[in-house]
C-alpha atoms as a PDB file:
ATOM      1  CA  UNK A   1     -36.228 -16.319  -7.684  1.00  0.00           C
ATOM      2  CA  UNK A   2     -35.205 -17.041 -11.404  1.00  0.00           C
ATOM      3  CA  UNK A   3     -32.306 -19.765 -10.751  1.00  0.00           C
ATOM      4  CA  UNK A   4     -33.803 -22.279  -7.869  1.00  0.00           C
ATOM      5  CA  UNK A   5     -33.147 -25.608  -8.199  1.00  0.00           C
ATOM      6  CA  UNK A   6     -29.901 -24.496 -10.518  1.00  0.00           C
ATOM      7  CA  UNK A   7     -25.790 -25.012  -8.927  1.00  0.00           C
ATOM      8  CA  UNK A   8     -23.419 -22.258  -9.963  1.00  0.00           C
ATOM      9  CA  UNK A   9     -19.565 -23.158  -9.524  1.00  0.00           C
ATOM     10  CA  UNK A  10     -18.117 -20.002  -9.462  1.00  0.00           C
ATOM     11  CA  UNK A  11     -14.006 -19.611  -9.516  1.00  0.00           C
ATOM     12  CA  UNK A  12     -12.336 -16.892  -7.603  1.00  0.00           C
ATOM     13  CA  UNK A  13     -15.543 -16.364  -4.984  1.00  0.00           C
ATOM     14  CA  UNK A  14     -14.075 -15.880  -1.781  1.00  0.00           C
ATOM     15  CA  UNK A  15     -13.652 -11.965  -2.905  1.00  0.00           C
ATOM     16  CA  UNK A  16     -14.001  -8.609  -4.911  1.00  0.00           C
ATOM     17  CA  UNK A  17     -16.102  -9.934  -8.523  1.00  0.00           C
ATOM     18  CA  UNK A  18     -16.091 -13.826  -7.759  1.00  0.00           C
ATOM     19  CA  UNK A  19     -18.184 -12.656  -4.828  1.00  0.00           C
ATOM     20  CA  UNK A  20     -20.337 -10.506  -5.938  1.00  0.00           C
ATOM     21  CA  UNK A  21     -21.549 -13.116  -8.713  1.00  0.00           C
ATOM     22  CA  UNK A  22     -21.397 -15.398  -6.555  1.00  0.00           C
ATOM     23  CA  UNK A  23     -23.793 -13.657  -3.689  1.00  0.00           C
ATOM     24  CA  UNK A  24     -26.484 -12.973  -6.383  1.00  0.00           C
ATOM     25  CA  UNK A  25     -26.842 -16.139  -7.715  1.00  0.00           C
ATOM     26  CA  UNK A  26     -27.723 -17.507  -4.426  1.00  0.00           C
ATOM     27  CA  UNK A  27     -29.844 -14.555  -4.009  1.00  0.00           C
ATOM     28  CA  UNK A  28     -31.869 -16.059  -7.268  1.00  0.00           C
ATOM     29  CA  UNK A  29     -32.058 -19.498  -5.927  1.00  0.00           C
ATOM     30  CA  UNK A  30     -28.634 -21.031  -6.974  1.00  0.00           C
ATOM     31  CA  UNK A  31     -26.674 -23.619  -5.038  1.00  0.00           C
ATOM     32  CA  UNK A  32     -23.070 -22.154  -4.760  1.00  0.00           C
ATOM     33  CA  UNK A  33     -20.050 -23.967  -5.626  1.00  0.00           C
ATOM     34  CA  UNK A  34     -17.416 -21.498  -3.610  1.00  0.00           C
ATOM     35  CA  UNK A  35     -14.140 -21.829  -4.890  1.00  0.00           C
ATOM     36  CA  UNK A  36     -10.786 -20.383  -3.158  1.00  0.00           C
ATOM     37  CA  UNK A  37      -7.101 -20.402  -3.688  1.00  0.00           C
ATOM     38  CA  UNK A  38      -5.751 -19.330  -0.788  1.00  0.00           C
ATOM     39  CA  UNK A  39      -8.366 -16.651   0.784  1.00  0.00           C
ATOM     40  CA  UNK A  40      -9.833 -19.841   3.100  1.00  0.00           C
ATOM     41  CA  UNK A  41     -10.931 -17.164   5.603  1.00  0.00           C
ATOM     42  CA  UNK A  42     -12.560 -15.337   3.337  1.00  0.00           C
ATOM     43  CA  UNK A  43     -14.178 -18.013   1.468  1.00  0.00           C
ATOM     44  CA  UNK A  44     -15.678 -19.242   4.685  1.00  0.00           C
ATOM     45  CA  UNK A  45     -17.058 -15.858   4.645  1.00  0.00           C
ATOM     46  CA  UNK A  46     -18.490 -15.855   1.279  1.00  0.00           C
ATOM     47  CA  UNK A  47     -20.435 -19.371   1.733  1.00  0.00           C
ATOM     48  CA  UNK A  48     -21.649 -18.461   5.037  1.00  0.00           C
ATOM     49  CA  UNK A  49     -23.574 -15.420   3.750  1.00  0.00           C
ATOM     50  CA  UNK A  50     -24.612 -17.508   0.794  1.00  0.00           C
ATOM     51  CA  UNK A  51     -25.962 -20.150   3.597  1.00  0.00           C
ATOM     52  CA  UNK A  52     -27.643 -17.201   4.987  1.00  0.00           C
ATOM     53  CA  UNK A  53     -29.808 -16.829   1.868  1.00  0.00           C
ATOM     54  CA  UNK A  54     -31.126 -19.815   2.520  1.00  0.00           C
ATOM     55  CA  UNK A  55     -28.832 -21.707  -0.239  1.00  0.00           C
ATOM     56  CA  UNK A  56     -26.085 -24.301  -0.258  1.00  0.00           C
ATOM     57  CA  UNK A  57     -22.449 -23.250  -0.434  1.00  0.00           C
ATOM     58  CA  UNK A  58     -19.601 -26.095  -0.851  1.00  0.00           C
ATOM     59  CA  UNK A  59     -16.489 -24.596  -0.232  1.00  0.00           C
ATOM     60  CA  UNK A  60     -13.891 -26.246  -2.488  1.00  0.00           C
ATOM     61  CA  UNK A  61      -9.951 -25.050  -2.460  1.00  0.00           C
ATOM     62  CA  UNK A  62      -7.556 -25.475  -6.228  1.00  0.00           C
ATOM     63  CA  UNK A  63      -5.059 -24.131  -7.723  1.00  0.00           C
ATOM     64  CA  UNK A  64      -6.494 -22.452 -10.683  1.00  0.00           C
ATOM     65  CA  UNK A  65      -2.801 -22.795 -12.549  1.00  0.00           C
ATOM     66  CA  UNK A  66      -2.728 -26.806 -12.455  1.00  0.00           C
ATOM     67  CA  UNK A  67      -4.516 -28.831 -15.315  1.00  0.00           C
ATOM     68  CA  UNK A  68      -5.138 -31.517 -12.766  1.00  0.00           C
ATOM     69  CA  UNK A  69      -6.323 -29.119  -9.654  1.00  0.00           C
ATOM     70  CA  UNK A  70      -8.824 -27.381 -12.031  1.00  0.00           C
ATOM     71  CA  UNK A  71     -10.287 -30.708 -13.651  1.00  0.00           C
ATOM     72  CA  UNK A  72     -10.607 -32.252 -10.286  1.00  0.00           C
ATOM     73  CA  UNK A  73     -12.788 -28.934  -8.910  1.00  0.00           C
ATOM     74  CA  UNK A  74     -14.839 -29.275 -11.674  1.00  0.00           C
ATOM     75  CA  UNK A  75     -15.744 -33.177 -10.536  1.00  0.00           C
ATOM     76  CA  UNK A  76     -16.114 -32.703  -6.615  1.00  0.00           C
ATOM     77  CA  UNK A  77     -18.435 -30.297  -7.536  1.00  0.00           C
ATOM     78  CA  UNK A  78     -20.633 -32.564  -9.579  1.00  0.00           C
ATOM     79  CA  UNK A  79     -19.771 -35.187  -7.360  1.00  0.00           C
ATOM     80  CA  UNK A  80     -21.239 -33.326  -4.823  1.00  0.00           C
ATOM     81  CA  UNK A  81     -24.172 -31.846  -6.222  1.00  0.00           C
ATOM     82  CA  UNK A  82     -25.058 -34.460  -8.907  1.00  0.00           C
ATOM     83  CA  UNK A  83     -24.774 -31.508 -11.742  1.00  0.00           C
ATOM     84  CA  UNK A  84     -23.683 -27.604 -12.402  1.00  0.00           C
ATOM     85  CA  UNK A  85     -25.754 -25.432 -14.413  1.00  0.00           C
ATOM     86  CA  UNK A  86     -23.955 -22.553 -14.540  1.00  0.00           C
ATOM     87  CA  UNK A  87     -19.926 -22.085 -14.658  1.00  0.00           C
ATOM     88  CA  UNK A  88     -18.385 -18.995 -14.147  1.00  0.00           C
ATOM     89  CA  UNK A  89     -14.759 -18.283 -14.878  1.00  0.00           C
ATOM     90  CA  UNK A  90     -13.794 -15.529 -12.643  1.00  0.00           C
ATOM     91  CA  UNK A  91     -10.593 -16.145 -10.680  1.00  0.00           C
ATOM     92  CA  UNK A  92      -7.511 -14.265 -11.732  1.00  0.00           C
ATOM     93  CA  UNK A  93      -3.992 -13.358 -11.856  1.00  0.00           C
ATOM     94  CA  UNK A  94      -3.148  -9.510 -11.799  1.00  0.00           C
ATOM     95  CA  UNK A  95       0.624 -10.398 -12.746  1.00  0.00           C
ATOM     96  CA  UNK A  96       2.063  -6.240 -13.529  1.00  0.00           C
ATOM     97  CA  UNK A  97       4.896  -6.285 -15.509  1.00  0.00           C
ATOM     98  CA  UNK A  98       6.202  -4.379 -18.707  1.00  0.00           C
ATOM     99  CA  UNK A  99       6.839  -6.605 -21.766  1.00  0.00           C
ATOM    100  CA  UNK A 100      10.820  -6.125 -21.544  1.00  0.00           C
ATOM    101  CA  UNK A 101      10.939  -7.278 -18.376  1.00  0.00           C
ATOM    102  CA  UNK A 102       8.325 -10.000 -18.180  1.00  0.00           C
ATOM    103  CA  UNK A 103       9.768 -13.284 -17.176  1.00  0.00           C
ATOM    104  CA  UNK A 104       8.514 -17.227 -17.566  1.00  0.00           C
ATOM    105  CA  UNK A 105       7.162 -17.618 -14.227  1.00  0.00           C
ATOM    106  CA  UNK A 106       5.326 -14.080 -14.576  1.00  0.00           C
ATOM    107  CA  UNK A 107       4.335 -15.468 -17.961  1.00  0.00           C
ATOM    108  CA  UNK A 108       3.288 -18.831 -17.339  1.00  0.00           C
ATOM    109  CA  UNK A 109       1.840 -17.350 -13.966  1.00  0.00           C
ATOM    110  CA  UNK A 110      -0.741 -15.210 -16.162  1.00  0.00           C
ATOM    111  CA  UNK A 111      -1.994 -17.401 -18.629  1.00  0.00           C
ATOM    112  CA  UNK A 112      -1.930 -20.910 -16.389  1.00  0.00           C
ATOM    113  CA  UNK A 113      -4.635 -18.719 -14.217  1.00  0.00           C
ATOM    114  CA  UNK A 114      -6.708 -17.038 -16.510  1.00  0.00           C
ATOM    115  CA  UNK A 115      -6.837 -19.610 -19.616  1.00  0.00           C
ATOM    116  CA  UNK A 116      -5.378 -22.769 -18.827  1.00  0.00           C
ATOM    117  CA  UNK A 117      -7.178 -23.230 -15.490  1.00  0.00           C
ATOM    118  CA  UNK A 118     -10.997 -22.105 -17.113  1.00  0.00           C
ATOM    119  CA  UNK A 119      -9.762 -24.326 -20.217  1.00  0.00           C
ATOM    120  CA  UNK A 120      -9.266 -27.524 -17.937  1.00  0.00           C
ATOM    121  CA  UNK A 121     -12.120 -27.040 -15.881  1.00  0.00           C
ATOM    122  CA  UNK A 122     -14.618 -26.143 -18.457  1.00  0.00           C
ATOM    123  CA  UNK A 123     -13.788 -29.589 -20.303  1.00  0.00           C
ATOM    124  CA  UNK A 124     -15.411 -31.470 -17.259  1.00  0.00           C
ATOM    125  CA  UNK A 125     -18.506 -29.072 -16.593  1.00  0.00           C
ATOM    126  CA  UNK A 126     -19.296 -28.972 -20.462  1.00  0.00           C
ATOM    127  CA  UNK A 127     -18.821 -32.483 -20.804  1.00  0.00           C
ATOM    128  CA  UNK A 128     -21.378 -33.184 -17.640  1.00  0.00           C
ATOM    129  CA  UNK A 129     -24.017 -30.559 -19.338  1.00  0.00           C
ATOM    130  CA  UNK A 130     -24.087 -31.706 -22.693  1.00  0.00           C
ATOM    131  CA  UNK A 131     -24.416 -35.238 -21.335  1.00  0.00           C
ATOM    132  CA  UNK A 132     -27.644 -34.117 -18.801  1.00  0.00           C
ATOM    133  CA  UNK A 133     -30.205 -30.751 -19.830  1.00  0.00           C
ATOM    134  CA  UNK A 134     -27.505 -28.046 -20.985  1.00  0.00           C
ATOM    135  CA  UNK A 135     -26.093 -24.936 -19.307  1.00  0.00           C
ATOM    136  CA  UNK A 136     -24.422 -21.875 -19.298  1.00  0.00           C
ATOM    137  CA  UNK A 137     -20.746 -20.424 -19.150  1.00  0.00           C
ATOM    138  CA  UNK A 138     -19.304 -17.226 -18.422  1.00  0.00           C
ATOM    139  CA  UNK A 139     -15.692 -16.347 -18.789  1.00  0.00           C
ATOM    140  CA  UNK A 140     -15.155 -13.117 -17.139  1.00  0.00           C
ATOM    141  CA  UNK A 141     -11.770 -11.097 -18.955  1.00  0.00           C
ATOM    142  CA  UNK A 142     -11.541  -7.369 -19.172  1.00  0.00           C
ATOM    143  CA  UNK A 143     -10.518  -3.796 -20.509  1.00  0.00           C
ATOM    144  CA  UNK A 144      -6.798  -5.915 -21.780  1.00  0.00           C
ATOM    145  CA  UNK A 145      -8.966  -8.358 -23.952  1.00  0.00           C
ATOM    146  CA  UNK A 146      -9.093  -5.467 -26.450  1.00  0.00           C
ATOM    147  CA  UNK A 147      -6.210  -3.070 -25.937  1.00  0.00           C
ATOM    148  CA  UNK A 148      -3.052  -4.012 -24.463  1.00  0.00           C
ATOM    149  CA  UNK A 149      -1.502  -2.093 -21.477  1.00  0.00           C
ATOM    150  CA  UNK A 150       1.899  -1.589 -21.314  1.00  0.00           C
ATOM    151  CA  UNK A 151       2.439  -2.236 -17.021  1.00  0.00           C
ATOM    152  CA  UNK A 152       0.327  -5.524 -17.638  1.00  0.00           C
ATOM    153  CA  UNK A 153       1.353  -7.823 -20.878  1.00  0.00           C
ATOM    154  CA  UNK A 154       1.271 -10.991 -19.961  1.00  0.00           C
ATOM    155  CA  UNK A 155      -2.329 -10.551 -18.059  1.00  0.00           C
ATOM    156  CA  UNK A 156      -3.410  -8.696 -21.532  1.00  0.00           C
ATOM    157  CA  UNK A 157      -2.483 -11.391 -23.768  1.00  0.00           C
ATOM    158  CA  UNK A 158      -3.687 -14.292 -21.149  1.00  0.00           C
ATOM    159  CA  UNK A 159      -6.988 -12.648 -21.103  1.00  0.00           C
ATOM    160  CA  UNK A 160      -7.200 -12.148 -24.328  1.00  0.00           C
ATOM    161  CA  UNK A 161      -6.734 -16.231 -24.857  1.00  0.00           C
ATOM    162  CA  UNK A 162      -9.864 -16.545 -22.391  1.00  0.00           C
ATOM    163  CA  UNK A 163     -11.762 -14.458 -25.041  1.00  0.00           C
ATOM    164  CA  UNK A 164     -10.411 -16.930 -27.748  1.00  0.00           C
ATOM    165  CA  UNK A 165     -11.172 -19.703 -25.258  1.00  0.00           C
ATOM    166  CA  UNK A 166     -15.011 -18.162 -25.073  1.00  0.00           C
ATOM    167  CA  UNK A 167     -15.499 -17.795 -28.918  1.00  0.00           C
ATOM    168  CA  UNK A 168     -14.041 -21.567 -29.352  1.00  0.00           C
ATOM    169  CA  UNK A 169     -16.422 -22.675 -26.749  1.00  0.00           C
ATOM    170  CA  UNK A 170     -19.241 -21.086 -28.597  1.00  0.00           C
ATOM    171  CA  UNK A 171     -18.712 -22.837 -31.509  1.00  0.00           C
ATOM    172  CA  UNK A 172     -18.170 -26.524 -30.283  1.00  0.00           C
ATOM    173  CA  UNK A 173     -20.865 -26.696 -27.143  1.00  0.00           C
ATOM    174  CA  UNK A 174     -24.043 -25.832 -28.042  1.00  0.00           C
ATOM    175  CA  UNK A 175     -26.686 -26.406 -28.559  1.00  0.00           C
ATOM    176  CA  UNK A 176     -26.891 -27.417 -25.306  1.00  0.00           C
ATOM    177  CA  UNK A 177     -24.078 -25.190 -23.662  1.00  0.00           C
ATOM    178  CA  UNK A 178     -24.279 -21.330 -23.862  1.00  0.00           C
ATOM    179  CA  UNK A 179     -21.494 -19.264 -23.788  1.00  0.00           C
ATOM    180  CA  UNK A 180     -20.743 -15.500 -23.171  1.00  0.00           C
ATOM    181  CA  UNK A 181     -18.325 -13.229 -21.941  1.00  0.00           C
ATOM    182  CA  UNK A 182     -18.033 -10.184 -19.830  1.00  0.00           C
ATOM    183  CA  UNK A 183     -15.627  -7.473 -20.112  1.00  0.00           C
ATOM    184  CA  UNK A 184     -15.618  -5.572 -17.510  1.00  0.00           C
ATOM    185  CA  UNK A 185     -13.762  -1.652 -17.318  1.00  0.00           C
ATOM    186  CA  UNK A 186     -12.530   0.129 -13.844  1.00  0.00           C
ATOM    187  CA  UNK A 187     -14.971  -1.328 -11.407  1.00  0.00           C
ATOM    188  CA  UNK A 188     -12.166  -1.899  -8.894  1.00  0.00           C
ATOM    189  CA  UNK A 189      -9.193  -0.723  -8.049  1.00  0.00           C
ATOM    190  CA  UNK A 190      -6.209  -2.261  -8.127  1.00  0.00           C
ATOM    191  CA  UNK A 191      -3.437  -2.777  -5.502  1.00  0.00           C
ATOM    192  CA  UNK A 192      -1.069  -1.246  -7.346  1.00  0.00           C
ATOM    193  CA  UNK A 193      -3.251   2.249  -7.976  1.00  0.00           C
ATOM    194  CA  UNK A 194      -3.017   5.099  -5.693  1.00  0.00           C
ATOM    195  CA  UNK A 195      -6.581   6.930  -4.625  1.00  0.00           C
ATOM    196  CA  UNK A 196      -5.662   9.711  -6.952  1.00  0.00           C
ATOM    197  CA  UNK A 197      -4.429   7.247 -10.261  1.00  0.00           C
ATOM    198  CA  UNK A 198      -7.917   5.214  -9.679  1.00  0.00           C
ATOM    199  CA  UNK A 199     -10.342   8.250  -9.491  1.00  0.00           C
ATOM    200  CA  UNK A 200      -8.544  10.003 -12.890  1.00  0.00           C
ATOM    201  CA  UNK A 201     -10.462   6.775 -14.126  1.00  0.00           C
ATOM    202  CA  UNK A 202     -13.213   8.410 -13.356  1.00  0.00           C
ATOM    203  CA  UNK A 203     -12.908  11.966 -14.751  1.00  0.00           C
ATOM    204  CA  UNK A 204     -11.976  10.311 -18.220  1.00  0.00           C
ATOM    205  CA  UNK A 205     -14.447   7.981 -18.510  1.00  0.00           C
ATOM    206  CA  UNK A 206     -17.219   9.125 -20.647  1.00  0.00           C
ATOM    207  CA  UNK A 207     -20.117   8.750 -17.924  1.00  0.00           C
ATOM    208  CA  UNK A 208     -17.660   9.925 -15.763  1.00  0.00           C
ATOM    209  CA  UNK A 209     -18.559   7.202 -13.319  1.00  0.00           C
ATOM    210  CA  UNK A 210     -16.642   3.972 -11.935  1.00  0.00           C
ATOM    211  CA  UNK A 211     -18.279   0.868 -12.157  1.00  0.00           C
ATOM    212  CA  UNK A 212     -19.113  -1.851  -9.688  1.00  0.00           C
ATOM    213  CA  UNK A 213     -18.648  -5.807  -8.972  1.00  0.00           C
ATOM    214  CA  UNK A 214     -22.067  -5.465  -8.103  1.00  0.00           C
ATOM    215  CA  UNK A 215     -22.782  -4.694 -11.781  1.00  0.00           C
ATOM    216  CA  UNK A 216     -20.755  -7.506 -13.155  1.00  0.00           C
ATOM    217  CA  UNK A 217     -23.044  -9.756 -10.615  1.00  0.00           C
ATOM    218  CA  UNK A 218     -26.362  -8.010 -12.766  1.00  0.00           C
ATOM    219  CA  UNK A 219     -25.119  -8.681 -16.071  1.00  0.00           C
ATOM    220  CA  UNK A 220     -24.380 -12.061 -15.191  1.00  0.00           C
ATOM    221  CA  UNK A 221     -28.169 -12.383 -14.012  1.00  0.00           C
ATOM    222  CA  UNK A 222     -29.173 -10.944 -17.029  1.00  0.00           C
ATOM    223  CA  UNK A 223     -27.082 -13.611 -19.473  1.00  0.00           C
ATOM    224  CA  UNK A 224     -28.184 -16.186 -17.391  1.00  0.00           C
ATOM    225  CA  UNK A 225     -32.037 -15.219 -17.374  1.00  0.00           C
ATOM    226  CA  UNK A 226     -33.144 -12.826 -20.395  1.00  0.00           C
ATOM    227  CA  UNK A 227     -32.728 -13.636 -23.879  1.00  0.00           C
ATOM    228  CA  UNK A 228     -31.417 -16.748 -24.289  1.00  0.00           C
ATOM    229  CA  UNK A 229     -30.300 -16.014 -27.923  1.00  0.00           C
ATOM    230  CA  UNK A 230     -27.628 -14.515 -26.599  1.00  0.00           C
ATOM    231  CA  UNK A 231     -24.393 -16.137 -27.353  1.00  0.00           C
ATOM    232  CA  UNK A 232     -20.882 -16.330 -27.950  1.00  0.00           C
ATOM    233  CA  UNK A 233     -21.036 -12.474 -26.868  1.00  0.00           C
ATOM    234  CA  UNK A 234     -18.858 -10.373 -24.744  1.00  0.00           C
ATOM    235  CA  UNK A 235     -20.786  -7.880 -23.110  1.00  0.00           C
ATOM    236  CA  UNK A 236     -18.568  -4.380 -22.185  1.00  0.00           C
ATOM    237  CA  UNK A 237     -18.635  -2.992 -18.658  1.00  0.00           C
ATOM    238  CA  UNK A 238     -16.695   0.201 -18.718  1.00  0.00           C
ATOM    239  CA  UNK A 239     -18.827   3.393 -19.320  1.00  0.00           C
ATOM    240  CA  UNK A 240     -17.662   3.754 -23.241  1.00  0.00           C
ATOM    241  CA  UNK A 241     -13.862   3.853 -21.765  1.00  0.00           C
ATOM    242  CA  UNK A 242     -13.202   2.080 -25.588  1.00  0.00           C
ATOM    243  CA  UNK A 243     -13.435   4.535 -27.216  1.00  0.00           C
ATOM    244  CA  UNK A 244     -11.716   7.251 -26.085  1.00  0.00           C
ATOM    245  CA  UNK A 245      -7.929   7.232 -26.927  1.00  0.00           C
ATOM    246  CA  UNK A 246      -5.943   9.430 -24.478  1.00  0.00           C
ATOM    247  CA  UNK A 247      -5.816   7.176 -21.528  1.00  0.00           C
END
């Protein structure tokens, strides 16, 4: 196991890709910080198969939105566990709504989730691993970062901030503090897709495959454990989806 004796705090974990990462990074020795918003149930879930593994899970609950709530996650967990090695920003809000009609709450909704709450919460981890031996970050954004979609502005430009946020971060924490990014493509679909919208995905794509959580959790092993020059990065997930242009 590559990652025993390490803690992971991983945001968004009770499901879907905060799951996923979470699950094999106990599976390579990592303690498991399991943060929820409001899946409880399914959290428990999440750190009991982590416990299961033979790892520690602490279950912590925030509201990824609030400054406070985010900075305060980031200190039970050291609190609790005397360090975190490894931060990964995965919990998100799918707000879908054209630009015209986007409103402030929709708007602050998207980027208090997805940049202010990894913003706030990354302060306090980077802060504890540049004071003890160093660490690693991973902001996970997607597809939007790059291209805008016209059902889902305000996510778009909020995750495109967390890309902003990951480039910034690369710049002002190391040496001590990697930090990367992961973009993943159609991996899974979302509530708002019908069977037959999500598997046109599939006939489009150039592989003309759909992608996995599972294979967000690998490339997140693979940041974490193979070349370690690796940095300020943001490693695409989507089968070459870029770079076609009738989509």
């Amino acid at each position: 196991m590559k990652l025993t004796g390490k803690v992971a705090l991983v945001t968004g974990s009770a499901h879907r890709v905060g799951k996923a990462i979470a699950l094999a990074l106990a599976n390579e020795g990592a303690d498991i910080v399991v943060h929820y918003g409001g899946s409880a149930v399914a959290a428990q879930d999440t750190a009991r198969e982590i416990e299961a593994l033979g790892r520690r899970a602490l279950l912590e609950q925030a509201d990824m939105s609030q400054w406070d709530a985010a900075q305060r996650l980031g200190q039970r967990a050291l609190d609790h566990f005397g360090k975190v090695d490894i931060l990964i920003n995965s919990a998100s809000s799918y707000v879908s709504a054209k630009y015209l009609d986007t409103s402030e709450a929709q708007f602050d909704s998207a980027l208090d989730v997805n940049a202010k709450g990894p913003f706030a919460l990354s302060q306090v981890i980077a802060k504890a691993m540049i004071a003890g031996e160093g660490g690693n970050i991973i902001n996970i954004v997607d597809e939007s970062s790059f291209y805008p979609s016209a059902g889902y502005t305000a996510h778009g430009i909020s995750k495109a901030a967390l890309l902003a946020l990951t480039r910034t971060q690369t710049l002002v924490l190391g040496p001590k503090v990697r930090v990367n990014a992961i973009c993943p493509g159609p991996i899974l679909k979302p509530p708002d897709y019908s069977d037959e919208k999500w598997e046109s995905l599939r006939r489009t794509n150039p592989l003309g495959q759909l992608g996995s959580a599972e294979q967000v959790a690998e490339i997140v092993i693979f940041l974490l454990t193979g070349p370690q020059f690796i940095n300020g990065d943001c490693i695409m997930l989507e089968g070459g989806r870029m770079w076609k242009r009738d989509f």
